[in-house]
C-alpha atoms as a PDB file:
ATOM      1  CA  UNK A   1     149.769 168.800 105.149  1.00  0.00           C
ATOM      2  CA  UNK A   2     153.326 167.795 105.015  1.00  0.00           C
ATOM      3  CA  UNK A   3     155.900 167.853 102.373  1.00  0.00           C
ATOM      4  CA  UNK A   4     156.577 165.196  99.970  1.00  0.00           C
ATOM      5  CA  UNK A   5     159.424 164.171 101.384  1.00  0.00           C
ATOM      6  CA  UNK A   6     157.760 164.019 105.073  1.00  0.00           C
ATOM      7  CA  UNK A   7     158.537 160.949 107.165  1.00  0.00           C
ATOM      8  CA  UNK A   8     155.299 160.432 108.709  1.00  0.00           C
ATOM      9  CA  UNK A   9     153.967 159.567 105.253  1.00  0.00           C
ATOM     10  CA  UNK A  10     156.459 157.498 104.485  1.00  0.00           C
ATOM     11  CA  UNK A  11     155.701 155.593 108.135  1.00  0.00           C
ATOM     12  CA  UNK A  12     151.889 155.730 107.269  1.00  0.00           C
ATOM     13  CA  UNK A  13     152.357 154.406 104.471  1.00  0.00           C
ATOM     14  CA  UNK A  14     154.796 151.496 105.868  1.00  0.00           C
ATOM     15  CA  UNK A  15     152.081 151.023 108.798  1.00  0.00           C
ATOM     16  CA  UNK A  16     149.534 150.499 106.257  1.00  0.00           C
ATOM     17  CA  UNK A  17     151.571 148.405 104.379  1.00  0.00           C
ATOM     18  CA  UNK A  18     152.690 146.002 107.029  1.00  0.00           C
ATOM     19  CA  UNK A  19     149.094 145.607 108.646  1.00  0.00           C
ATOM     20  CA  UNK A  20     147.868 144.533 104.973  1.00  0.00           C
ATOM     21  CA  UNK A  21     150.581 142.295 104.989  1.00  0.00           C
ATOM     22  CA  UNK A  22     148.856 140.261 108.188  1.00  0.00           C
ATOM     23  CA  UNK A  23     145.700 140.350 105.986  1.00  0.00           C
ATOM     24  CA  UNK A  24     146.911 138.414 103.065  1.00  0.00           C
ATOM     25  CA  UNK A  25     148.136 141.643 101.230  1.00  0.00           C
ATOM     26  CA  UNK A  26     147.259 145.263 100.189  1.00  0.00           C
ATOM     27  CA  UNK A  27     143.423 146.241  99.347  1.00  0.00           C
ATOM     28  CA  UNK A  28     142.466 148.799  97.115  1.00  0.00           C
ATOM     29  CA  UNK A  29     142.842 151.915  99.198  1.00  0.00           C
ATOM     30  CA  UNK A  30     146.018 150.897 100.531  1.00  0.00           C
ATOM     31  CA  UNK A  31     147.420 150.628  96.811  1.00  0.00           C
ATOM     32  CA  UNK A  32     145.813 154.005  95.863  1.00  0.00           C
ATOM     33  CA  UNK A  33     147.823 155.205  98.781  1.00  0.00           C
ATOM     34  CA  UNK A  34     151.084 153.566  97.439  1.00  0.00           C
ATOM     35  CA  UNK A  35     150.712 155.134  94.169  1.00  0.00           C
ATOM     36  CA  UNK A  36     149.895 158.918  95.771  1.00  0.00           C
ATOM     37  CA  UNK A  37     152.694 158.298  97.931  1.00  0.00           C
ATOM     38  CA  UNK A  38     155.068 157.385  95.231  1.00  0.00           C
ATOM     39  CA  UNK A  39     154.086 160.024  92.897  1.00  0.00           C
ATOM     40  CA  UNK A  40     153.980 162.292  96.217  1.00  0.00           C
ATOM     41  CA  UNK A  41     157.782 161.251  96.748  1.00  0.00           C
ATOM     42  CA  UNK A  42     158.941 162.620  93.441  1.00  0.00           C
ATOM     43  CA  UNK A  43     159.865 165.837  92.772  1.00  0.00           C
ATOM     44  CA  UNK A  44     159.586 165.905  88.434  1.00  0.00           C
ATOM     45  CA  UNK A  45     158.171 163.421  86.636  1.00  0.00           C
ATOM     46  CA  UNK A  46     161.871 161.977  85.896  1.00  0.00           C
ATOM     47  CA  UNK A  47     161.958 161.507  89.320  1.00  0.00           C
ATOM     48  CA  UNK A  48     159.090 159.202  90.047  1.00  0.00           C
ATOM     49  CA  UNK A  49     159.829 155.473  90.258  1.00  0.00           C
ATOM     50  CA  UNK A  50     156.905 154.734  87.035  1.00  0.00           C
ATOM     51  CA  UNK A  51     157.648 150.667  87.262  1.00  0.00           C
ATOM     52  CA  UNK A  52     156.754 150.464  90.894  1.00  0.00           C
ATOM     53  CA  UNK A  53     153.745 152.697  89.901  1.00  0.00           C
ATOM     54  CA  UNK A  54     152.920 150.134  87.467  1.00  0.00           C
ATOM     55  CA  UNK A  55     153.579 147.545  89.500  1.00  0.00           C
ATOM     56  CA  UNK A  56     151.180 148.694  91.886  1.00  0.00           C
ATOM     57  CA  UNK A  57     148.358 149.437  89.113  1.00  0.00           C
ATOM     58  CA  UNK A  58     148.944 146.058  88.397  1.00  0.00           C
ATOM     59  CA  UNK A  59     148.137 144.721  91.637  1.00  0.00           C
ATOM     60  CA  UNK A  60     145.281 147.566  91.443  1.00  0.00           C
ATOM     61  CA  UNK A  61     144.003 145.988  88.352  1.00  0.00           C
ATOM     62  CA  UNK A  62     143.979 142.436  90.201  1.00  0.00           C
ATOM     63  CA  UNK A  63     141.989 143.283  93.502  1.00  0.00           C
ATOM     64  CA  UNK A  64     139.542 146.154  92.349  1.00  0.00           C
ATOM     65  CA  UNK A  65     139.326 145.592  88.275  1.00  0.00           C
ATOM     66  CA  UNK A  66     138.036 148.110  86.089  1.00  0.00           C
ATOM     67  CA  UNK A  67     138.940 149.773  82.818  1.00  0.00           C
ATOM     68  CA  UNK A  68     139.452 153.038  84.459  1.00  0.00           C
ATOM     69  CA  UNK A  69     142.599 151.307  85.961  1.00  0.00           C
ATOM     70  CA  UNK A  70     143.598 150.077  83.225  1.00  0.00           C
ATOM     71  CA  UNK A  71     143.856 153.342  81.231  1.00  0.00           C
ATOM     72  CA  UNK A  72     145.678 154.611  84.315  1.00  0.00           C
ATOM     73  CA  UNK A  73     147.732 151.351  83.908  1.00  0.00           C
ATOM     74  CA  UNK A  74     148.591 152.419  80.763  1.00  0.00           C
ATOM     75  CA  UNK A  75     149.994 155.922  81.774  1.00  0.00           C
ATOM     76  CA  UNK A  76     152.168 154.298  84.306  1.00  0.00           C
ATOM     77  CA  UNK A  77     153.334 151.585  81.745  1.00  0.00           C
ATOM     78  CA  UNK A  78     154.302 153.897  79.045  1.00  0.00           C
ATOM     79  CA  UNK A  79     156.357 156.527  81.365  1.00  0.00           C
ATOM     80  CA  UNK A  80     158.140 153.394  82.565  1.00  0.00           C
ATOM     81  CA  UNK A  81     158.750 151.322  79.386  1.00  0.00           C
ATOM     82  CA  UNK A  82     157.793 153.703  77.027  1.00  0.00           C
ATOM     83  CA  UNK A  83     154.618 155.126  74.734  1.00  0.00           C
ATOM     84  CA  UNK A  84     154.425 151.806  72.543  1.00  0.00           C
ATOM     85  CA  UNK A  85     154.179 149.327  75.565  1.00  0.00           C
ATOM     86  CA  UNK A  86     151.376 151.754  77.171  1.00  0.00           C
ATOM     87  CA  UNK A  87     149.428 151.959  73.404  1.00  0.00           C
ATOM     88  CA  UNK A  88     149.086 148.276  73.620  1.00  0.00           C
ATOM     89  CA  UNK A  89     147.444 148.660  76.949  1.00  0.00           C
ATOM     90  CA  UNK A  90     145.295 151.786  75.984  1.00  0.00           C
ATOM     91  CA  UNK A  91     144.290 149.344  72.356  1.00  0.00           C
ATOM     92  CA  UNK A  92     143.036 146.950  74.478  1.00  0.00           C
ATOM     93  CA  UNK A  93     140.379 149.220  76.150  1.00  0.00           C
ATOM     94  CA  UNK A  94     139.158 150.837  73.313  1.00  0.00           C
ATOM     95  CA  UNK A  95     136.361 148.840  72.763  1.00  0.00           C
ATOM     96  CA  UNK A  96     135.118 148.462  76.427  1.00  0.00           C
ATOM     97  CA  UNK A  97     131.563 150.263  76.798  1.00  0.00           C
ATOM     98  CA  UNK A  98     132.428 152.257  79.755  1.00  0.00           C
ATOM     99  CA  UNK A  99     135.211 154.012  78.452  1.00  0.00           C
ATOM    100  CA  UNK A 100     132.719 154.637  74.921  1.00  0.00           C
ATOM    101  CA  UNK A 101     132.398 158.409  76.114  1.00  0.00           C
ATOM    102  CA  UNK A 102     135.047 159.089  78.247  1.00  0.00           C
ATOM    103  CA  UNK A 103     137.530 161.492  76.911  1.00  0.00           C
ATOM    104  CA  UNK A 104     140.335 160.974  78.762  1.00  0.00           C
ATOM    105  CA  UNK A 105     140.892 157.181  76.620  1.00  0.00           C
ATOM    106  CA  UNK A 106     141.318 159.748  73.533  1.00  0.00           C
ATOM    107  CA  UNK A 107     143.533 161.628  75.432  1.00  0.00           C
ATOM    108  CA  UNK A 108     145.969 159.081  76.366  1.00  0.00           C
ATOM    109  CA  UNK A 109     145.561 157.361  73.486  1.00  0.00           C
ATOM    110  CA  UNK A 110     146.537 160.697  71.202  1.00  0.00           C
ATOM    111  CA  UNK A 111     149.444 161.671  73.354  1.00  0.00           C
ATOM    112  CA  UNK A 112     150.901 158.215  72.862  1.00  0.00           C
ATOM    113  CA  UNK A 113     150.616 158.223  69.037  1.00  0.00           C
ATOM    114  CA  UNK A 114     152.021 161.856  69.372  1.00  0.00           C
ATOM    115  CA  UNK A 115     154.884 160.512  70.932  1.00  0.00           C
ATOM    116  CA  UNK A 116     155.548 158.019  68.652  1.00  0.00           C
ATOM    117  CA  UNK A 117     155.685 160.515  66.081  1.00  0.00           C
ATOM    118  CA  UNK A 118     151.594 159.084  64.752  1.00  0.00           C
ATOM    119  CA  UNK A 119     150.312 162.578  63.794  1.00  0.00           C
ATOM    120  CA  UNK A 120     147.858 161.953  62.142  1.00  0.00           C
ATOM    121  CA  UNK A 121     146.082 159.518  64.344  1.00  0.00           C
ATOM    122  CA  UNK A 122     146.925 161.542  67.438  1.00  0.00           C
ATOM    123  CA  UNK A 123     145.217 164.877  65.483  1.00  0.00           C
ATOM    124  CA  UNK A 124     142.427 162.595  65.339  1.00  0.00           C
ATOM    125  CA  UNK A 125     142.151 161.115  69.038  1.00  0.00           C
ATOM    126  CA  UNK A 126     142.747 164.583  70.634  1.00  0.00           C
ATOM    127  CA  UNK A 127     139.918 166.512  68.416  1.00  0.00           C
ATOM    128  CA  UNK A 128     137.508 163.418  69.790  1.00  0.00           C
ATOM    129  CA  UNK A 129     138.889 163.860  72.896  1.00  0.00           C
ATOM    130  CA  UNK A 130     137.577 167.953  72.719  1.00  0.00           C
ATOM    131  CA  UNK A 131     134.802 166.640  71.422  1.00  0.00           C
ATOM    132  CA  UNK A 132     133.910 164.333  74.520  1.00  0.00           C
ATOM    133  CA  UNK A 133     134.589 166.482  77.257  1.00  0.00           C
ATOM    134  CA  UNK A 134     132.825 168.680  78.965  1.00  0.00           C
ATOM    135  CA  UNK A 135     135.143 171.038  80.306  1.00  0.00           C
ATOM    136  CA  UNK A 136     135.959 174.102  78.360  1.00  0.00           C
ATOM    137  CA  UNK A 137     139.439 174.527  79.265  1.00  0.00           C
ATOM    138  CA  UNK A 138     140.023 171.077  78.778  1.00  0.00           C
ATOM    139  CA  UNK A 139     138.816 171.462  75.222  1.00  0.00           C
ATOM    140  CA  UNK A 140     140.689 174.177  74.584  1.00  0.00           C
ATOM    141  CA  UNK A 141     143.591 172.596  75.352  1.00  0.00           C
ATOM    142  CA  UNK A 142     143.021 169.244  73.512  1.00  0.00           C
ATOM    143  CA  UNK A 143     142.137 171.270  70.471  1.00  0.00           C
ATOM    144  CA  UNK A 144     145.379 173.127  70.977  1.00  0.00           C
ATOM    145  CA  UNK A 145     147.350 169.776  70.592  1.00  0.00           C
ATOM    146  CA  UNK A 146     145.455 168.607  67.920  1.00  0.00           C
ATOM    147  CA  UNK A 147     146.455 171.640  65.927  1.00  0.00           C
ATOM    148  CA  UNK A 148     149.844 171.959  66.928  1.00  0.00           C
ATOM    149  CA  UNK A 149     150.374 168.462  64.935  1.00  0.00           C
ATOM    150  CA  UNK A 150     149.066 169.549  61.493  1.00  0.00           C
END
């Protein structure tokens, strides 16, 4: 597997994009791509281009809906416009049914209040978070952040 910086991803990626083009744009998997190649390009998270991440979960969002994208959405919104812009995405799922039991909407949703300085309410999201997931490490860790705000 090549670097991030290889070429012949870039070219794939360009290939993929241009024959999509002749097909009246990109599908699904060929925006998936985009946004592992773009977050493949960076090297730090300062690094990585998070509007034209957006962008692309945007497009995402229009061919292949689903609230899973969304909440993705969401991430790629607040890196690039900040963690109030992304909680007003995130607000918006949080009644859909298929997110009911899926910990990482918590998650998200706690380390946005956490970053705007919402303690309380991120405590809150992260220790229902823990309590959603399955994965013991991953509880550990969301129990951790919980904590760390009292």
């Amino acid at each position: 597997m090549g670097s991030a910086s290889d070429p012949s991803r870039s070219a794939a990626l360009a290939r993929a994009e241009a024959l999509s083009a002749l097909h009246g744009g990109l599908g699904p998997y060929a925006l998936q791509a985009a946004i592992a190649a773009h977050h493949a390009r960076a090297v730090t998270s300062e690094d990585t281009d998070w509007a034209g991440i957006a962008a692309l979960y945007d497009a995402l969002a229009q061919v292949a809906p689903s609230p899973v994208v969304e909440l993705n959405r969401a991430v790629a919104v607040s890196m690039a416009f900040g963690p109030a812009a992304g909680l007003e995405v995130v607000d918006r799922l949080v009644a859909e049914a298929q997110l009911k039991n899926y910990h990482l909407l918590p998650s998200v949703r706690g380390d946005l209040l956490a970053k705007l300085n919402r303690a309380d309410e991120a405590q809150s999201e992260f220790q229902r978070a823990a309590s959603l997931t399955r994965n013991t490490r991953e509880r550990e860790l969301l129990l951790k952040r919980a904590a760390a705000l009292r």
